[in-house]
Protein backbone atom coordinates (compact mmCIF):
# COMPACT_ATOMS: atom_id res chain seq x y z
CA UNK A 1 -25.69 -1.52 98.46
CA UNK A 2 -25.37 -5.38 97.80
CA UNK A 3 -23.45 -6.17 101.65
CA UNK A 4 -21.78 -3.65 103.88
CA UNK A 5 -18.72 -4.89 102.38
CA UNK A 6 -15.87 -2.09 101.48
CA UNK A 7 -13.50 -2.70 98.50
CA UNK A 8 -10.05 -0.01 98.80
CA UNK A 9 -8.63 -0.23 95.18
CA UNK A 10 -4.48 0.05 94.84
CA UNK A 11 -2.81 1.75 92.50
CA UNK A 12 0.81 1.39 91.38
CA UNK A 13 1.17 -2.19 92.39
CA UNK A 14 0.56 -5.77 91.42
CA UNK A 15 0.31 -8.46 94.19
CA UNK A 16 2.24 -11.84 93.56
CA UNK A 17 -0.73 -14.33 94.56
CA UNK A 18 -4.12 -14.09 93.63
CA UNK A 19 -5.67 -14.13 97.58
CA UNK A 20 -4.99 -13.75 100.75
CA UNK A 21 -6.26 -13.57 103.90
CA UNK A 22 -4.45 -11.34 106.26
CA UNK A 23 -6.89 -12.15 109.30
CA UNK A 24 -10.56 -12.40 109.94
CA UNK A 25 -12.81 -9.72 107.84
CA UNK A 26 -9.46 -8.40 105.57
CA UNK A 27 -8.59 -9.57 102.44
CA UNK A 28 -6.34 -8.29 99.39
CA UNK A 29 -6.65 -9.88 95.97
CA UNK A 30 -5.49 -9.35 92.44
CA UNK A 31 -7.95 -7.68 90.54
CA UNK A 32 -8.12 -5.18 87.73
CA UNK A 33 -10.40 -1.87 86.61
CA UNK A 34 -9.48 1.09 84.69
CA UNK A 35 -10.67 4.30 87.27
CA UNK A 36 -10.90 7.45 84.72
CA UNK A 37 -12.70 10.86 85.02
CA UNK A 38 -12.06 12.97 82.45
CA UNK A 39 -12.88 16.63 83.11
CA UNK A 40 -15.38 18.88 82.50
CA UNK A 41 -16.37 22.89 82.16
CA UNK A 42 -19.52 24.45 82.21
CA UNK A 43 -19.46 27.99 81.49
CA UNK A 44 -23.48 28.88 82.64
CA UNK A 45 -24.81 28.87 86.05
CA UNK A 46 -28.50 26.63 86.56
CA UNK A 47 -31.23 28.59 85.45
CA UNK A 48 -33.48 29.01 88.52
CA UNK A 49 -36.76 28.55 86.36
CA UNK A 50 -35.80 24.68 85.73
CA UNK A 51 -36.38 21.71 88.06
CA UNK A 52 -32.99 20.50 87.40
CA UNK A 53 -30.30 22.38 88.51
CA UNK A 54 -27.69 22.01 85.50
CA UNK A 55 -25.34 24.07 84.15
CA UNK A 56 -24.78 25.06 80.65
CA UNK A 57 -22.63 25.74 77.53
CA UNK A 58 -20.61 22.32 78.69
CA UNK A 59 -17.37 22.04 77.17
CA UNK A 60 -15.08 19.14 77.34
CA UNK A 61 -11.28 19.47 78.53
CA UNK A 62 -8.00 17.84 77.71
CA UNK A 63 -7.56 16.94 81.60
CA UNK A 64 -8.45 14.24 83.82
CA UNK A 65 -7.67 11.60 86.02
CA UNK A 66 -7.48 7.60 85.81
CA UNK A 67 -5.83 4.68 88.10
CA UNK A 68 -5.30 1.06 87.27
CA UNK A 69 -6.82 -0.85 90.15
CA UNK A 70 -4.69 -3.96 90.59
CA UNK A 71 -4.97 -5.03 93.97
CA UNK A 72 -8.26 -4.48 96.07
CA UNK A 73 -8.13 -4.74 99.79
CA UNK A 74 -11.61 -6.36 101.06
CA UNK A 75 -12.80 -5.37 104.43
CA UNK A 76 -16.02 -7.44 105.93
CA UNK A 77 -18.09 -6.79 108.56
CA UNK A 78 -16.42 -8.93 110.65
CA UNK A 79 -12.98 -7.15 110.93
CA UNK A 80 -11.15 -7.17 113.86
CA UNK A 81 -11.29 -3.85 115.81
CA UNK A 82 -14.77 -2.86 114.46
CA UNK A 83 -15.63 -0.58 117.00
CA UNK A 84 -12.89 1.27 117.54
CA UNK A 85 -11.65 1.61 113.34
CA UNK A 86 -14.03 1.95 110.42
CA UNK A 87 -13.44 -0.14 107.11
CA UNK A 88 -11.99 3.19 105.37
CA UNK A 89 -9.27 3.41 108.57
CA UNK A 90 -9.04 -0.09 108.29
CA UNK A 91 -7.72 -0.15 104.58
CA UNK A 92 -5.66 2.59 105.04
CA UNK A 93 -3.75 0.99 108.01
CA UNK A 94 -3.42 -1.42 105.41
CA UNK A 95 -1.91 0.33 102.68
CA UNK A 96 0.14 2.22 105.47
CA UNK A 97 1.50 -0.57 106.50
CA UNK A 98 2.70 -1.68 102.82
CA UNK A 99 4.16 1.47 101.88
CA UNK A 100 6.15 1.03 105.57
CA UNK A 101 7.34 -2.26 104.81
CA UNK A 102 8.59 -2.02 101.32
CA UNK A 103 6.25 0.08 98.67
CA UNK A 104 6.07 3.91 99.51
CA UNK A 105 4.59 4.80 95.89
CA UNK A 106 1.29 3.06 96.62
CA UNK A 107 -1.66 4.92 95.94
CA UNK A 108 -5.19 3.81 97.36
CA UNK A 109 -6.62 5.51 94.27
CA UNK A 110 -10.31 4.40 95.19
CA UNK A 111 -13.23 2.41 96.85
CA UNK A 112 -16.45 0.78 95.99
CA UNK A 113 -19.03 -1.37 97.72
CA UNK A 114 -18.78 -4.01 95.14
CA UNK A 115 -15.50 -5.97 94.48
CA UNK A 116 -13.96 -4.77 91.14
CA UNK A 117 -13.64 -7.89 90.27
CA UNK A 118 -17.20 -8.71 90.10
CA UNK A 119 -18.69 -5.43 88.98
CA UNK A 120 -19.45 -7.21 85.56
CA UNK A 121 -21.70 -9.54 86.90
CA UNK A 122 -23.49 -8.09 89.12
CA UNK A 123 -27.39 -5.69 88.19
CA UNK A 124 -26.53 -3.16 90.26
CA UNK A 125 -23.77 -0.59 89.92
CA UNK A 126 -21.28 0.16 92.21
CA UNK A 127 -20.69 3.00 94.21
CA UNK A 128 -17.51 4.21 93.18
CA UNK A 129 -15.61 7.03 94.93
CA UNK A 130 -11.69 8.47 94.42
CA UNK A 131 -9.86 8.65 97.81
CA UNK A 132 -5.90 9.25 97.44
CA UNK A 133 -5.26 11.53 94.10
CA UNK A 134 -1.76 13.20 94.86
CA UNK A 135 1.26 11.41 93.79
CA UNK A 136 3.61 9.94 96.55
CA UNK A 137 7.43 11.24 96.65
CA UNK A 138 8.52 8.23 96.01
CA UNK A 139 8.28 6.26 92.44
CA UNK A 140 8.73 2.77 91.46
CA UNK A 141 12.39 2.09 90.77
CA UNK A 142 13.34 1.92 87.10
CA UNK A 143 13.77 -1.74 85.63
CA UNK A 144 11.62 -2.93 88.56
CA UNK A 145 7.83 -4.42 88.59
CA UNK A 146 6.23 -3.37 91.93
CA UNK A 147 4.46 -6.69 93.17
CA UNK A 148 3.91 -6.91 96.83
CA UNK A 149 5.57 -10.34 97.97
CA UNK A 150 4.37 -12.95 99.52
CA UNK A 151 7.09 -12.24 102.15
CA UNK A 152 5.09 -9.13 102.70
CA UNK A 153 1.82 -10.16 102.47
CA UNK A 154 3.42 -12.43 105.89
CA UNK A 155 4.36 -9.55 107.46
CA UNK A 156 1.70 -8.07 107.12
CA UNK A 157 -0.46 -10.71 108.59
CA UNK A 158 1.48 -10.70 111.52
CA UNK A 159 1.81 -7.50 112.66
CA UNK A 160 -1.60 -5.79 111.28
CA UNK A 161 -3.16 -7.19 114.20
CA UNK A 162 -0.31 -5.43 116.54
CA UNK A 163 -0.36 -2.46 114.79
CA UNK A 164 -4.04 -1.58 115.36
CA UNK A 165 -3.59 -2.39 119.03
CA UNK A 166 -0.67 -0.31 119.31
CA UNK A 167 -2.36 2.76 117.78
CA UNK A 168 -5.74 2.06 119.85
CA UNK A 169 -3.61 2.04 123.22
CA UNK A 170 -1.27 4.89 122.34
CA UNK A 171 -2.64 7.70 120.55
CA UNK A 172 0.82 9.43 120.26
CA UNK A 173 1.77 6.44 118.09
CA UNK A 174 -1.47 5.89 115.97
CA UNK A 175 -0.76 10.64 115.00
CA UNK A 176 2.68 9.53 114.32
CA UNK A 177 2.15 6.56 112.02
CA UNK A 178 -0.53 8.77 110.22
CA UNK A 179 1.47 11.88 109.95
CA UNK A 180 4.65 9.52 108.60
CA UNK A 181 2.53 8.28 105.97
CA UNK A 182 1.04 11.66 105.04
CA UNK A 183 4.66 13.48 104.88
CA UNK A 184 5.13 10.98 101.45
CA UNK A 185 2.44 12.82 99.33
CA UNK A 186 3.71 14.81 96.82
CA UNK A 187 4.49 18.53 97.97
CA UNK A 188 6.45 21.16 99.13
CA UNK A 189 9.59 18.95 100.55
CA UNK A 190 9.60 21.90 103.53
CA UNK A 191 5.91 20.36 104.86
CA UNK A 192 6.79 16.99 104.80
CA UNK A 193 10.21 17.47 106.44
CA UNK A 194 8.28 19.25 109.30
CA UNK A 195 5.53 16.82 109.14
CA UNK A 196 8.04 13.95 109.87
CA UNK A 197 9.72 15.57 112.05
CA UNK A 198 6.64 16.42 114.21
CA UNK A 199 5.93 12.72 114.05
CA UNK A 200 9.08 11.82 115.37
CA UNK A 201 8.86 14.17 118.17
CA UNK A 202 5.33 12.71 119.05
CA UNK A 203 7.48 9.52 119.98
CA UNK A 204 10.26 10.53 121.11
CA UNK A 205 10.58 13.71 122.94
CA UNK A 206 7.73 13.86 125.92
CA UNK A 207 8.77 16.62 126.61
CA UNK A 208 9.87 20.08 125.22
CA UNK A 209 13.27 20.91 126.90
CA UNK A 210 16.14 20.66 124.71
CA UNK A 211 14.27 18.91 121.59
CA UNK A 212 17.14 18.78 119.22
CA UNK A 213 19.18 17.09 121.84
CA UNK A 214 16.53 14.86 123.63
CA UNK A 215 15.11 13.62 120.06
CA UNK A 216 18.34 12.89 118.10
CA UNK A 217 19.62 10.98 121.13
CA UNK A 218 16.58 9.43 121.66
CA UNK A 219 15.98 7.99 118.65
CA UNK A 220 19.74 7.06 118.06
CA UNK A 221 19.87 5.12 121.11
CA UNK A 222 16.57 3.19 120.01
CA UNK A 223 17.77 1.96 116.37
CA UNK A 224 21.75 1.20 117.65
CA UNK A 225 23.82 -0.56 120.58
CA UNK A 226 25.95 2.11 122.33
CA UNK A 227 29.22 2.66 119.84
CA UNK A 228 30.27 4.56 116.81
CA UNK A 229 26.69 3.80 114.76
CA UNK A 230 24.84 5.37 117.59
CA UNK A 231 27.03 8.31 118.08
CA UNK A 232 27.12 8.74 113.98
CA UNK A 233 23.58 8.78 113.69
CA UNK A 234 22.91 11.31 116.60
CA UNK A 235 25.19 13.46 114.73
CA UNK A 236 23.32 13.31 111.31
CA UNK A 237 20.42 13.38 113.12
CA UNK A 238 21.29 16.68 114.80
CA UNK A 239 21.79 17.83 111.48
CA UNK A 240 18.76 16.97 109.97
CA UNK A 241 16.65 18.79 113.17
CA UNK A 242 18.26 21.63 112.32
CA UNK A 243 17.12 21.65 108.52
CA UNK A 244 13.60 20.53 109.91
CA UNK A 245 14.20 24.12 111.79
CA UNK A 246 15.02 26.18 108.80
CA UNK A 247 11.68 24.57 107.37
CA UNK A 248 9.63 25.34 110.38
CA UNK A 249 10.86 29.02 110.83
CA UNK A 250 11.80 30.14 107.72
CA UNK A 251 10.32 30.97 104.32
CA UNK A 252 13.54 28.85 102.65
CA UNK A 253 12.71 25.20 101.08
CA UNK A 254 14.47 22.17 101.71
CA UNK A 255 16.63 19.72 99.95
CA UNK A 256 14.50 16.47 99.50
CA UNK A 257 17.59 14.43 100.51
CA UNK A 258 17.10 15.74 103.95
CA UNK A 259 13.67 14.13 104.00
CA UNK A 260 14.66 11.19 102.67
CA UNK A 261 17.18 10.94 105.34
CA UNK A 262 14.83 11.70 107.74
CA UNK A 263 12.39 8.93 106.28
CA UNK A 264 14.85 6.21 106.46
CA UNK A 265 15.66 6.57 109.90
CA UNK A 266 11.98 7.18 111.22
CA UNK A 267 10.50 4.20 109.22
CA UNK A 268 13.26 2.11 110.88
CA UNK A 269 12.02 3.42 114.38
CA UNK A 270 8.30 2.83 113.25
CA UNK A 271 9.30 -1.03 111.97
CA UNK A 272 10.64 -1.81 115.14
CA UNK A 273 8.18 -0.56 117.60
CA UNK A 274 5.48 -2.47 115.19
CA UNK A 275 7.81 -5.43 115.48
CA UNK A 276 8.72 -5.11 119.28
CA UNK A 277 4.86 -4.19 119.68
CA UNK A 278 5.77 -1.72 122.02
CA UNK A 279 6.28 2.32 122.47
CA UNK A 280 9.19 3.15 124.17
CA UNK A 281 8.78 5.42 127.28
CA UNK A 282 10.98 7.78 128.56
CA UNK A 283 12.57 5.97 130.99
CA UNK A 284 13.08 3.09 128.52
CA UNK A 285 14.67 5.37 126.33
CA UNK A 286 17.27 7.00 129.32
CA UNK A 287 17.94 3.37 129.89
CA UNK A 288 19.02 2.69 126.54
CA UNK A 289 20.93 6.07 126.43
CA UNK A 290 22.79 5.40 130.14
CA UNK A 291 23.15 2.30 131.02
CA UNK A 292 25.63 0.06 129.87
């Protein structure tokens, strides 16, 4: 390898400068590679008397797999957080954090030690490997070009840094953020339901006594003001534990509304403690549910 420096390739999005620094060590550029792999059979094992172990009678397939690259994240040795993330956690927090903000259909389809942008002129070749294959749930709106804003790229300057010390405090919250972000690949809408759920739980119910209850009011009194918007959304939210029960304890799929639903209101949760740069405790959370 050239440097130790990592290169996380996204998928499904354009960016609307062409750099920026998002702090010391972490960069995301415009950029652009075709990533394809089209498939192969072979239909003979290795034959143990040669020194290479290949197979034979090779036939090629119709199928395959390919990614435009149009953003690459760059992450130098000089990151902040070094010893507690590596540069492959480290560009996932960042993509995370974009599909939290505003751009859940973001795939980091790849990474490479050598920017894509400068594989061309460069002797060596870079090491190439695929990381996230599987669709998200979500899809770029029709009639809609998915650039990441410069808005965003703002936001995302100022609260990577928070993020990262949030989830190295609180390791409730760093499981939760990454089981969020999981529930959004493409699946059985039962899993990810439950998966979201389970996050949410991680944050808001410390305990187990009386989780539909606890949670739902929990997490109503943290996103609203005590009124009819709280009291609304502990209702639906009631509802939507109970589907996340009939997922957990039953053979029966769910409707994907349900975990959109569920989505909605848990990103909003997850944008706020980011924001607020704090995880509520339990006796924050009583406060906001009792006192007036």
């Amino acid at each position: 390898m050239e440097n130790n420096n990592l290169y996380g390739g996204l998928s499904k999005i354009e960016i609307s400068v062409n750099e920026f620094v998002i702090m010391e060590g972490i960069i995301i550029r415009k950029t652009y590679a075709h990533l394809f792999a089209p498939f192969m059979i072979a239909f003979s094992p290795p034959k143990e008397t040669t020194p290479l172990k290949i197979h034979g009678d090779v036939k090629a397939t119709k199928g395959g797999i390919g990614f435009d690259v149009l953003v690459e994240i760059e992450i130098q040795d000089n990151y902040l957080y070094n010893e507690t993330f590596n540069k492959e956690e480290i560009i996932w927090f960042v993509t995370a954090l974009l599909r939290l903000a505003e751009h859940p259909y973001i795939i980091n389809s790849t990474f490479s030690d050598i920017s894509f942008s400068e594989v061309l002129t460069k002797d060596a070749s870079p090491t190439v490997y695929p990381n996230e294959i599987k669709p998200r749930i979500f899809t770029v709106p029709k009639e809609t070009k998915a650039i990441i804003a410069e808005d965003t790229l703002n936001w995302l300057k100022e609260y990577l840094p928070q993020t990262l010390r949030l989830c190295k405090q609180n390791q409730k919250f760093h499981h939760a953020l990454k089981a969020f972000d999981t529930s959004t690949i493409s699946g059985k809408a039962s899993l990810a339901l439950i998966s979201i759920w389970g996050a949410i739980e991680q944050l808001f119910s410390p305990n187990t006594g009386e989780l539909k209850y606890r949670v739902s009011s929990n997490l109503a009194a943290y996103l609203h003001t005590h009124g009819k918007d709280r009291l609304d959304v502990f209702k639906q939210l009631s509802k939507l534990y109970n589907e996340r029960s009939v997922a957990a304890h039953t053979s029966k799929d769910v409707d994907y509304s349900h975990v959109i639903s569920s989505f909605v209101y848990f990103r909003n949760a997850l944008i706020k403690v980011i924001e607020d740069g704090n995880v509520p405790s339990q006796e924050e959370l009583e406060e906001l549910i009792f006192k007036i």
